[in-house]
Protein backbone atom coordinates (compact mmCIF):
# COMPACT_ATOMS: atom_id res chain seq x y z
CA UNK A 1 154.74 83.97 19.66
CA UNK A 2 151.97 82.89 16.98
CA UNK A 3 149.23 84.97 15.96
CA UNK A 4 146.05 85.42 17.59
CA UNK A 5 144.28 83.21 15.44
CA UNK A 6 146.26 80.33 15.52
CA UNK A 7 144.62 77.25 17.16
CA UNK A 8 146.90 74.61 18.28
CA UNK A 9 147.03 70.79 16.66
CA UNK A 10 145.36 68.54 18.93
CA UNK A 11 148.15 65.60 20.41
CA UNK A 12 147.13 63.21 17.94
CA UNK A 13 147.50 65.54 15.15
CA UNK A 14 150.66 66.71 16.39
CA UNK A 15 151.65 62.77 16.43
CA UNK A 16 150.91 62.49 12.59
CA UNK A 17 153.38 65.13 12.12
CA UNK A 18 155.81 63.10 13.54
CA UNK A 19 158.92 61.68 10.99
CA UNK A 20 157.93 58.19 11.85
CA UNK A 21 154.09 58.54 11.42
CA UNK A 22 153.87 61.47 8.87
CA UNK A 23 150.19 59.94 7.50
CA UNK A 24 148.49 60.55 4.76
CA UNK A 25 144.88 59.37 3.87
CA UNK A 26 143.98 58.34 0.21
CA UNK A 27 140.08 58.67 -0.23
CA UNK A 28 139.58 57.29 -4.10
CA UNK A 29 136.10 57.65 -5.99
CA UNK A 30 135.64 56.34 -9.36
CA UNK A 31 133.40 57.95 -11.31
CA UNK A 32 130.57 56.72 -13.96
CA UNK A 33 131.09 59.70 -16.44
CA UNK A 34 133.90 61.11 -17.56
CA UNK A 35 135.09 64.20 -14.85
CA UNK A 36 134.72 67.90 -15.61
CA UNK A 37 137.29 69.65 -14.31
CA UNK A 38 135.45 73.01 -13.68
CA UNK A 39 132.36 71.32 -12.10
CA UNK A 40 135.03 69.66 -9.38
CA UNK A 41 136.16 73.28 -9.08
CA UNK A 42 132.79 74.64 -8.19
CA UNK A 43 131.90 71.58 -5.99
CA UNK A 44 134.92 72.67 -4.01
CA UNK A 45 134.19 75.93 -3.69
CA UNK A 46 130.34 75.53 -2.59
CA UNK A 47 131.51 72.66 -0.37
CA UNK A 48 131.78 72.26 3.61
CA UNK A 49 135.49 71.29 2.82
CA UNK A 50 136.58 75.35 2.54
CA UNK A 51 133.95 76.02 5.42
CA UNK A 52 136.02 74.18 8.01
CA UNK A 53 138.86 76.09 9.67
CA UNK A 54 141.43 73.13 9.10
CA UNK A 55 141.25 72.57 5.09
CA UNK A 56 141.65 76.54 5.37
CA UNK A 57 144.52 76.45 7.39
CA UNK A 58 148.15 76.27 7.26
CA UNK A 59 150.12 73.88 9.78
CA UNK A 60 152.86 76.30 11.63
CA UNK A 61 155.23 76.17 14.08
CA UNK A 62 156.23 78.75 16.59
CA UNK A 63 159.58 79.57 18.77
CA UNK A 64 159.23 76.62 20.56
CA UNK A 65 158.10 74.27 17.77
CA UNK A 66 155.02 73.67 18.36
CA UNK A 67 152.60 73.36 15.75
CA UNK A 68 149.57 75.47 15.13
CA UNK A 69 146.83 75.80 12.53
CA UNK A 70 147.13 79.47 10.90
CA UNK A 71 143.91 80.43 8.76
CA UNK A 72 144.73 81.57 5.43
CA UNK A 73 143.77 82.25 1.71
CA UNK A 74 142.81 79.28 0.04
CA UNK A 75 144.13 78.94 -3.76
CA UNK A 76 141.84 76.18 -5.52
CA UNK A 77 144.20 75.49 -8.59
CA UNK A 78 147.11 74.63 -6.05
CA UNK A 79 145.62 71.69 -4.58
CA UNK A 80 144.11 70.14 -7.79
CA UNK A 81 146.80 68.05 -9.95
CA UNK A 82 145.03 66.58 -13.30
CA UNK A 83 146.43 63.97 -15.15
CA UNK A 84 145.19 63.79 -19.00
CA UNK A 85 146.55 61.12 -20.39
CA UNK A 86 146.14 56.84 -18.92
CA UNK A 87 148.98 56.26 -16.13
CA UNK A 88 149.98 53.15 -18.38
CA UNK A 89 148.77 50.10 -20.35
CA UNK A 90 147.39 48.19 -17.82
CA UNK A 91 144.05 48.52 -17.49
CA UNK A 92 142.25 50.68 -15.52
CA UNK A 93 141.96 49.41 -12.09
CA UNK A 94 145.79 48.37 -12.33
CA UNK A 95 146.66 51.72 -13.47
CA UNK A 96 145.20 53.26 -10.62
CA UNK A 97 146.61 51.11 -7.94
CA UNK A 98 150.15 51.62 -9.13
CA UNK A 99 149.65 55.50 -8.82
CA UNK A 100 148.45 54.53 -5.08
CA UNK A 101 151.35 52.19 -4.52
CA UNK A 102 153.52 55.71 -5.47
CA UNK A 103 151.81 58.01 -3.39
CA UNK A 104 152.21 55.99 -0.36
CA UNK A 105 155.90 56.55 -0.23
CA UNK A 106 155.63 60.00 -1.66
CA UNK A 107 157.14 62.89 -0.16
CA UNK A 108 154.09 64.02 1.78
CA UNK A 109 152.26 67.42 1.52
CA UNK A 110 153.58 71.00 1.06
CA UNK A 111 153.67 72.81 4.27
CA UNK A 112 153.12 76.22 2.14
CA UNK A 113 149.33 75.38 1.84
CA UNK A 114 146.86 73.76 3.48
CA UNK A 115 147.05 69.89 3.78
CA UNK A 116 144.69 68.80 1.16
CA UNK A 117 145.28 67.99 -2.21
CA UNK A 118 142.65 66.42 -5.57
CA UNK A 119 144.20 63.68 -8.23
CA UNK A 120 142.61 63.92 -10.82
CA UNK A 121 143.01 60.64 -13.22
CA UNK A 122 140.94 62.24 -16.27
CA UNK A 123 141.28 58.96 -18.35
CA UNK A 124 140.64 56.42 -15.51
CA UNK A 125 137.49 58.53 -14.08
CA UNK A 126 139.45 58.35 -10.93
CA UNK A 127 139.36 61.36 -8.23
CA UNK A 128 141.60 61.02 -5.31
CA UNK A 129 141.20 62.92 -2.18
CA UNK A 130 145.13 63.10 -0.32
CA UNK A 131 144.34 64.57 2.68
CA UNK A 132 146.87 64.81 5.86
CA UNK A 133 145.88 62.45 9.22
CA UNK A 134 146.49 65.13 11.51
CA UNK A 135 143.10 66.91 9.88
CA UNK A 136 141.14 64.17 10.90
CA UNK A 137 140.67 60.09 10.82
CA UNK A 138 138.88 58.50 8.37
CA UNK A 139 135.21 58.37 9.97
CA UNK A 140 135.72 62.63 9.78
CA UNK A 141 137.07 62.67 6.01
CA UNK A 142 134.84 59.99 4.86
CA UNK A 143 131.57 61.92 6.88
CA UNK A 144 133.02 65.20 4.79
CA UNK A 145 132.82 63.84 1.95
CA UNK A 146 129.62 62.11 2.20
CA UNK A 147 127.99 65.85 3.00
CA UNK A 148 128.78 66.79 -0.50
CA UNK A 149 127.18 64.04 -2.21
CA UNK A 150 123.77 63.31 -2.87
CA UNK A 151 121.50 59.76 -3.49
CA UNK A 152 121.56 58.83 -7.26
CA UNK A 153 117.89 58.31 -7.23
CA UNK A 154 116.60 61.72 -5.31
CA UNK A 155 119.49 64.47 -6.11
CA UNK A 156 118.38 66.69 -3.83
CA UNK A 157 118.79 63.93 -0.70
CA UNK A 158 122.64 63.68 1.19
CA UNK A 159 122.99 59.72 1.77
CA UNK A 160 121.30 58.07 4.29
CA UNK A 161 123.85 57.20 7.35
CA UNK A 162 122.50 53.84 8.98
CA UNK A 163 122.96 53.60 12.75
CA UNK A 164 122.78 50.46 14.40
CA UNK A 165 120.05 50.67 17.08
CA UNK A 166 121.55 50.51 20.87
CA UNK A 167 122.19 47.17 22.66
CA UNK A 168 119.40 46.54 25.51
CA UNK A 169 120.46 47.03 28.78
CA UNK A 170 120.57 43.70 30.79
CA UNK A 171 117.34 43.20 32.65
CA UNK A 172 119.06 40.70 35.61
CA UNK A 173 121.82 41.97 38.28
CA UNK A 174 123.33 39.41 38.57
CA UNK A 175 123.71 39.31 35.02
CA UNK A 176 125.23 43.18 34.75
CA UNK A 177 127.76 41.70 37.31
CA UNK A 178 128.85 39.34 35.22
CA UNK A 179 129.30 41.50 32.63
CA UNK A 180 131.18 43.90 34.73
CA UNK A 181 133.65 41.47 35.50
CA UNK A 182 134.31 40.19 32.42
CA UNK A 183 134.79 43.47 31.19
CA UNK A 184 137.20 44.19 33.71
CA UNK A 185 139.15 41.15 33.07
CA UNK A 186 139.37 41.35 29.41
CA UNK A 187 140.67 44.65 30.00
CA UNK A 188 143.26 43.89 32.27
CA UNK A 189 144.81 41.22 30.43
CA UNK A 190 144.53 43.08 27.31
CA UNK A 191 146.25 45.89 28.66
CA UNK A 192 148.90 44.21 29.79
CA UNK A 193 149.68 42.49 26.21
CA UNK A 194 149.05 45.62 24.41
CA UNK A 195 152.01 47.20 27.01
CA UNK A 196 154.07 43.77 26.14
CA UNK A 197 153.79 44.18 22.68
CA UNK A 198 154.76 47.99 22.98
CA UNK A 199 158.44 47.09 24.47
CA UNK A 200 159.26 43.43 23.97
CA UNK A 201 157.12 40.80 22.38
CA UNK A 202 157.12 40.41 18.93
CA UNK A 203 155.30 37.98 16.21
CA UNK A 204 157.66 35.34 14.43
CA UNK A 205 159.00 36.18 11.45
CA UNK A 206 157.45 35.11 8.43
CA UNK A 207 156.90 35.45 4.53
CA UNK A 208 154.68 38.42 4.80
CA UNK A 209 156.96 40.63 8.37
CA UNK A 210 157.68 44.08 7.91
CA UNK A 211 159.68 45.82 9.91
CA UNK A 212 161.97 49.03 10.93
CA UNK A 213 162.42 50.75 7.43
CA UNK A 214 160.08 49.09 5.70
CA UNK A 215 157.61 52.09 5.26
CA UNK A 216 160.67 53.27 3.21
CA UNK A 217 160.49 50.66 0.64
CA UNK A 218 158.65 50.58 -2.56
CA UNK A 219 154.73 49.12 -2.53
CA UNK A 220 152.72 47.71 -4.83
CA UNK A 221 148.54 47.81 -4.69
CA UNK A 222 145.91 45.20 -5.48
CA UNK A 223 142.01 45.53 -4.57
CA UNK A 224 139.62 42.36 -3.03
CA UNK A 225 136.10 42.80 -3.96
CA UNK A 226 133.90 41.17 -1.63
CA UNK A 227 130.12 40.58 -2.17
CA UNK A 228 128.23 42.10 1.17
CA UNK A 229 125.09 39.73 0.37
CA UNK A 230 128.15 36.58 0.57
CA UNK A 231 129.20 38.06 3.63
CA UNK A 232 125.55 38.31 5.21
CA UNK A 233 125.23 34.69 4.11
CA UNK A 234 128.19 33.66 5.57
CA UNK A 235 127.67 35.51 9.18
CA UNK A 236 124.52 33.47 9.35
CA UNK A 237 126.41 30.38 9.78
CA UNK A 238 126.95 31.58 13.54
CA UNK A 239 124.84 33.15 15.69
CA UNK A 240 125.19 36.52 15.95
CA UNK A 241 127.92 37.09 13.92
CA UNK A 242 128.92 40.18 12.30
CA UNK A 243 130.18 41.47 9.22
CA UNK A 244 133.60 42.59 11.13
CA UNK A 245 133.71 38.53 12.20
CA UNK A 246 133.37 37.83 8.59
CA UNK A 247 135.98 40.05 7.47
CA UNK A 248 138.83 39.15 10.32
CA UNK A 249 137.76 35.31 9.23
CA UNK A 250 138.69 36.28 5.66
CA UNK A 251 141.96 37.48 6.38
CA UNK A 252 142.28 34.25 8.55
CA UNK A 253 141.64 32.23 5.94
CA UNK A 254 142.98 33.96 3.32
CA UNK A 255 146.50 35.02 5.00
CA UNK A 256 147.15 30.77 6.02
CA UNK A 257 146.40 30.21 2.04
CA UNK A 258 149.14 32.93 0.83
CA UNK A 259 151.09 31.61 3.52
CA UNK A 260 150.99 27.89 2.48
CA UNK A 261 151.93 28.96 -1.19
CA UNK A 262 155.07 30.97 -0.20
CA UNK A 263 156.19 28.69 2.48
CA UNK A 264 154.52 25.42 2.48
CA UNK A 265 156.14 23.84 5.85
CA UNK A 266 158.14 27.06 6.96
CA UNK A 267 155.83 27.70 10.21
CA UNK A 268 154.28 25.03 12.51
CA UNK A 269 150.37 24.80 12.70
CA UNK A 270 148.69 27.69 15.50
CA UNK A 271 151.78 30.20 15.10
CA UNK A 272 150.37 33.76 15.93
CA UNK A 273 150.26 36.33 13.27
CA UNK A 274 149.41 39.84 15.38
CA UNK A 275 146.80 42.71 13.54
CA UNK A 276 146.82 46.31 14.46
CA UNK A 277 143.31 47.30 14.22
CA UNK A 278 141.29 51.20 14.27
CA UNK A 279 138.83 51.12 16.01
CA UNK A 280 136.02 54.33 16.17
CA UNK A 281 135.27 55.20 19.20
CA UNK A 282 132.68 58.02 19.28
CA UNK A 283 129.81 57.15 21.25
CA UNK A 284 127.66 56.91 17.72
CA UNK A 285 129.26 53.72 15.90
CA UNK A 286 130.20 54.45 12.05
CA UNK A 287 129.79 57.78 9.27
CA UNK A 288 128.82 60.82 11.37
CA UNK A 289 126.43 62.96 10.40
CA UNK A 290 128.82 66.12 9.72
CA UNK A 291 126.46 68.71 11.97
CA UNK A 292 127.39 66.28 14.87
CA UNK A 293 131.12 66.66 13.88
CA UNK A 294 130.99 69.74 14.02
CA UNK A 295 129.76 70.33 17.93
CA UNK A 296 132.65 70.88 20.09
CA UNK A 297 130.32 69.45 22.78
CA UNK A 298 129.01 66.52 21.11
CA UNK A 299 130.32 62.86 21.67
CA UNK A 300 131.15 62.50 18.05
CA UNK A 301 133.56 65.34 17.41
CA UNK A 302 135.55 66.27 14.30
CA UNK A 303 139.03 65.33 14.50
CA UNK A 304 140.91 61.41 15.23
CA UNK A 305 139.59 59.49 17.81
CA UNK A 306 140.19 55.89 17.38
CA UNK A 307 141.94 53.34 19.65
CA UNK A 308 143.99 50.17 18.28
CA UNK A 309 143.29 46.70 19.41
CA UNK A 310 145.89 43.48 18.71
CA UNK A 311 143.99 41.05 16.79
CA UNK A 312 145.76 37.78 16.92
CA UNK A 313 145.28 35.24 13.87
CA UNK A 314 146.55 31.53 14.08
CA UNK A 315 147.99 29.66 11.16
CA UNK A 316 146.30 26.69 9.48
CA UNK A 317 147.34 24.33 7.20
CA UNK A 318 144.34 24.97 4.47
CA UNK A 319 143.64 21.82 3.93
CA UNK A 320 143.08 21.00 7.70
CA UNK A 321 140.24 23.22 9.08
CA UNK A 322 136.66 23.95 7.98
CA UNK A 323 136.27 27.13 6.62
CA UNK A 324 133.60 27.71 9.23
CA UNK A 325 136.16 27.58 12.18
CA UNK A 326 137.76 30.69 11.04
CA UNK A 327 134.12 32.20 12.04
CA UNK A 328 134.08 30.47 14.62
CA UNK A 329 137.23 31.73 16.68
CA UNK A 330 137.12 35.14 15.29
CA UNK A 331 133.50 35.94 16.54
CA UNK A 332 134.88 34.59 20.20
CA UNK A 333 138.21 36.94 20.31
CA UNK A 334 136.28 40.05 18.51
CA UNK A 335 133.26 39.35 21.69
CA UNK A 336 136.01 39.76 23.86
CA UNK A 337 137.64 42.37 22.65
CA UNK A 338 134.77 44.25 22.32
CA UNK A 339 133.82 43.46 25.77
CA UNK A 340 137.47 44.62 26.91
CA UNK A 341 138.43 48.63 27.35
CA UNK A 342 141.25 47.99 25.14
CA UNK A 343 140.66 50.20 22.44
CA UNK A 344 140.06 53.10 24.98
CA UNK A 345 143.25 52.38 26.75
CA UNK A 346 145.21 52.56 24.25
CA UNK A 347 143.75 56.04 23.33
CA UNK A 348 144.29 56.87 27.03
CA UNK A 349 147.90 55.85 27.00
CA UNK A 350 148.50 57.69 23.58
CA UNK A 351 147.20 60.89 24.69
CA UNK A 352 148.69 60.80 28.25
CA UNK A 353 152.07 59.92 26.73
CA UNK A 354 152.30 62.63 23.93
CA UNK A 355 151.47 65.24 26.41
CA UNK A 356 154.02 64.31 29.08
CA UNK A 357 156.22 63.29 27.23
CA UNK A 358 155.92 64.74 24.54
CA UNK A 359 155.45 63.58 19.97
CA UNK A 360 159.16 62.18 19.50
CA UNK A 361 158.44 59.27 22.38
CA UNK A 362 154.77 58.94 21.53
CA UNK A 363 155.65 58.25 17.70
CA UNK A 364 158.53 56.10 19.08
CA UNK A 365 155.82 53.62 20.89
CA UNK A 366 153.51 53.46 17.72
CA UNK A 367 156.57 52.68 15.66
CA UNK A 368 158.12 49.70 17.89
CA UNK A 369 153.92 48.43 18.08
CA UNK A 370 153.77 48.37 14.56
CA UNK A 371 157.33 46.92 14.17
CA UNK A 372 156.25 44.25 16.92
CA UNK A 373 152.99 43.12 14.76
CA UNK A 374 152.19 42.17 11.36
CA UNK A 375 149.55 43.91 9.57
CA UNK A 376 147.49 46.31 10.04
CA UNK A 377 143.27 46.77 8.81
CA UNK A 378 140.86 49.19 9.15
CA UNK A 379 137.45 49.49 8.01
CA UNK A 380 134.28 52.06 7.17
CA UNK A 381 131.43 51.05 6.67
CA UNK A 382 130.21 53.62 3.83
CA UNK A 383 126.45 54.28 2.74
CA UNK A 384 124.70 51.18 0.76
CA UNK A 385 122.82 53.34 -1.65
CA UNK A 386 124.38 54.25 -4.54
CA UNK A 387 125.68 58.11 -4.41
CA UNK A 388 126.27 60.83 -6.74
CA UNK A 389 128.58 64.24 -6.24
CA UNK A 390 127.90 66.99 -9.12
CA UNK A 391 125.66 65.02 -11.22
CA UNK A 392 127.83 62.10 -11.77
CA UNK A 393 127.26 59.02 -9.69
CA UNK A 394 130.09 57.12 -8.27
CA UNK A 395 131.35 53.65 -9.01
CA UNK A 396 133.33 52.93 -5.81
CA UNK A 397 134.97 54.01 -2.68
CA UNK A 398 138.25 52.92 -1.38
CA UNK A 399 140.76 54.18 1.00
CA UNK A 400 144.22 53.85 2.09
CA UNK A 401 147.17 55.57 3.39
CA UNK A 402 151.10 55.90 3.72
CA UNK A 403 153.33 53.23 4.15
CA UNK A 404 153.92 51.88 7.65
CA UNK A 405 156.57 49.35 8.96
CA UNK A 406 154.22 47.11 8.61
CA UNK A 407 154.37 45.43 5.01
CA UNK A 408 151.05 44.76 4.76
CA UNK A 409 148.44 46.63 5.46
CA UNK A 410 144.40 46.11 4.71
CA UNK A 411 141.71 49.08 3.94
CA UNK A 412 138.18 48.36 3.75
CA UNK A 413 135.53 50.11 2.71
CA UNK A 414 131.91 49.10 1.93
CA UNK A 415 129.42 50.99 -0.80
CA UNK A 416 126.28 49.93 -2.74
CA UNK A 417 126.64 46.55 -1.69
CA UNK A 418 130.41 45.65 -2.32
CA UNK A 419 133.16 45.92 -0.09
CA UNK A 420 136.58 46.45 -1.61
CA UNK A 421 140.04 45.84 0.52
CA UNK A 422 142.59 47.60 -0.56
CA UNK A 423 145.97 45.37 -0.09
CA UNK A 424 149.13 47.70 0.49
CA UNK A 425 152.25 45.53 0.29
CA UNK A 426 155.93 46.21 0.56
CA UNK A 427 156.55 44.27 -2.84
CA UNK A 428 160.10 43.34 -1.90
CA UNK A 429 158.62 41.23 0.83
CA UNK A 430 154.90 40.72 -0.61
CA UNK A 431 156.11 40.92 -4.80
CA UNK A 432 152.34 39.28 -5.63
CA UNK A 433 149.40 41.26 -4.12
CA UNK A 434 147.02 40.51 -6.88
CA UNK A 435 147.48 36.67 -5.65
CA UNK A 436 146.94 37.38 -1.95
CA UNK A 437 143.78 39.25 -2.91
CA UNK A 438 142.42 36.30 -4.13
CA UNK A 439 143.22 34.38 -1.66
CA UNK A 440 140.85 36.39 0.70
CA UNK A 441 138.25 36.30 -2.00
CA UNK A 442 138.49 32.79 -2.03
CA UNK A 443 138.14 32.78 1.34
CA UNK A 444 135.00 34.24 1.22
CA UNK A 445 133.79 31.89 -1.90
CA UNK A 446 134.66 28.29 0.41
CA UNK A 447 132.90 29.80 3.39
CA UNK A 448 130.03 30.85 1.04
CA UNK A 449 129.75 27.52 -0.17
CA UNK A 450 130.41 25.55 3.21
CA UNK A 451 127.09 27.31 4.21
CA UNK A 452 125.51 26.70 1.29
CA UNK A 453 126.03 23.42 1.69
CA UNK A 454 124.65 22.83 4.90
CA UNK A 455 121.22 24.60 4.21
């Protein structure tokens, strides 16, 4: 029997416990000034991190194996690791995406502590945050961490979280009917390829498939640095397009050019290349403000809840599209998609599964979907004001996480007016991530100057 404290993991945290989707999240900050290893010490212990029962807890099983959270002592000095000395020649940014590429087919996290651990990179001004999925999601760890910061120009201010102001509601009937049953339709069919996809369809195999095992194999790390002012210009290009419709268009773009180079002529123009997206879905879009994490009642709540959507991309010769139609198409299938129940299906179908039938056949569904697809992406929008955490202001913030099947897989994060991607490859299958990179930033650049053009 476990003690009377012990609170039991939620079914998506007991999920990320699972062999095949033991997760770990990889917040990195880079730091203007060089890091003092005491002041990190003290920001720990005055932060919200040691006030919430999970960082202060350790993950246990009982008789039956069934995991709980334990509360326990919390030793500081056993979840920092600092590194003195550079990682290696290369310079900086290089250095610390090679450490990445390590950690994301490391062993994991001790079970003797809580699962948390801080990086330090002393001579790359490089903090990273490891920090198990089964805590939380990345809109929780990301919110967490925001709490402890403050703005760069009023040090006494926590960052600003924008929220997008809500949608109006539809002022005809007959237009709220239409709505409804597109809504139902989009679901419907997407539920039934999301189910497809779970047992038996799969994409064709190309230069950049993953696969069972792959999550095993050794990775390799490169960062795309995208300029959010490009990206605004760009979205103007079509009405009412987003920054998300610029991003999938990117990868669009950018995957077909990587793909040309490593196999001019090995797939046929339109072949379907499948993404795995996260998507958020509290009822408030985006960071959280932590207080509203916090409320067991409130529609935000701590913890993971995000759903996955397939996001199909078509091959193009490069040479044979306007940039523009990557735009174009991807603003029509995200409209849909975010029309569809999808993403809350799949959620649904996750949680019913892991509690009737329990983590091993759960994990064993997100496995074969991830096997059955291509890539996966994610992306947080972080605050656009630069930020500062114990006096010393922060350069950027990037994210990632373990290895999946999957042998590529894209994290985005945006802050103070840059977005960086982080590119996660398995380099036996992907050996040049620095190229494909800049293939997406290119990407960006022709679209940028298609529109350009036109004005």
């Amino acid at each position: 029997m476990g003690e009377s404290g012990d609170e039991p993991l939620t079914p998506a945290g007991r999920l990320f416990l699972q062999p095949g989707m033991n997760q770990i999240i990889h917040c990195v900050i880079g730091m203007k000034n060089p890091i003092d290893i005491e002041s990190v010490k003290s920001q720990i212990r005055s932060s919200l991190l040691l006030q919430h029962p999970r960082f202060t807890s350790l993950m246990v099983r009982d008789y039956r194996g069934v995991e709980h959270w334990r509360p326990t002592q919390i030793d500081i000095d056993s979840h920092i690791r600092v590194i003195e000395e550079p990682l290696s020649s290369s310079d900086s940014e290089s250095a610390i995406n090679e450490y990445l590429a390590d950690l994301c087919i490391s062993t994991g996290l001790s079970m003797e502590k809580p699962l948390w651990e801080i990086h330090i990179l002393r001579a790359h001004k490089c903090v990273i945050f490891r920090i198990h999925h089964s805590l939380g999601d990345g809109i929780s760890l990301m919110s967490m961490l925001l709490a402890s910061c403050r703005k760069a120009h009023d040090p006494h201010a926590l960052p600003t979280i924008s929220l997008p102001s809500p949608a109006p509601a539809p002022l005809r009937r007959n237009f709220r009917f239409w709505n409804l049953l597109l809504t139902i339709c989009f679901s419907f069919i997407f539920a039934i390829q999301f189910i497809l996809r779970c047992f038996w369809i799969r994409d064709r195999k190309s230069a950049i498939t993953g696969g069972p095992g792959v999550d095993l194999w050794p990775r390799k790390m490169a960062t795309a640095t995208f300029s959010l002012e490009q990206m605004k210009t760009v979205k103007k290009a079509v009405p009412n397009a987003t920054i998300n419709d610029v991003l999938f268009a990117v990868i669009s773009s950018g995957l077909s050019r990587y793909l040309d180079f490593r196999e001019p002529n090995g797939l046929r123009d339109g072949v379907q290349l499948t993404g795995l997206a996260m998507v958020n879905l509290r009822k408030q879009p985006g960071l959280q403000e932590l207080s509203n994490l916090m409320k067991s009642n409130s529609g935000a709540r701590w913890g993971n809840k995000f759903g996955m959507i397939l996001l199909p991309i078509y091959y193009r010769r490069s040479n044979s599209v306007d940039p523009l139609e990557y735009l174009k198409r991807a603003k029509v299938m995200i409209d849909r998609k975010k029309q569809s129940l999808e993403a809350h299906f799949s959620y649904r179908i996750g949680d019913f599964v892991m509690s009737t039938l329990g983590p091993k056949f759960a994990s064993l569904l997100n496995y074969r979907i991830l096997c059955h697809t291509t890539f996966t992406i994610s992306n947080v929008v972080g605050p656009q004001e630069e930020i500062m955490i114990g006096d010393n202001p922060i350069t950027f913030l990037r994210a990632n996480n373990s290895a999946l099947p999957h042998a590529l897989v894209l994290n985005m994060v945006s802050y103070a007016g840059r977005a960086d991607m982080q590119v996660q490859v398995a380099k036996d299958i992907i050996p040049d991530p620095e190229f494909l990179a800049k293939c997406f930033e290119d990407a960006l650049l022709e679209m940028e100057e298609r529109v350009t053009a036109k004005i």
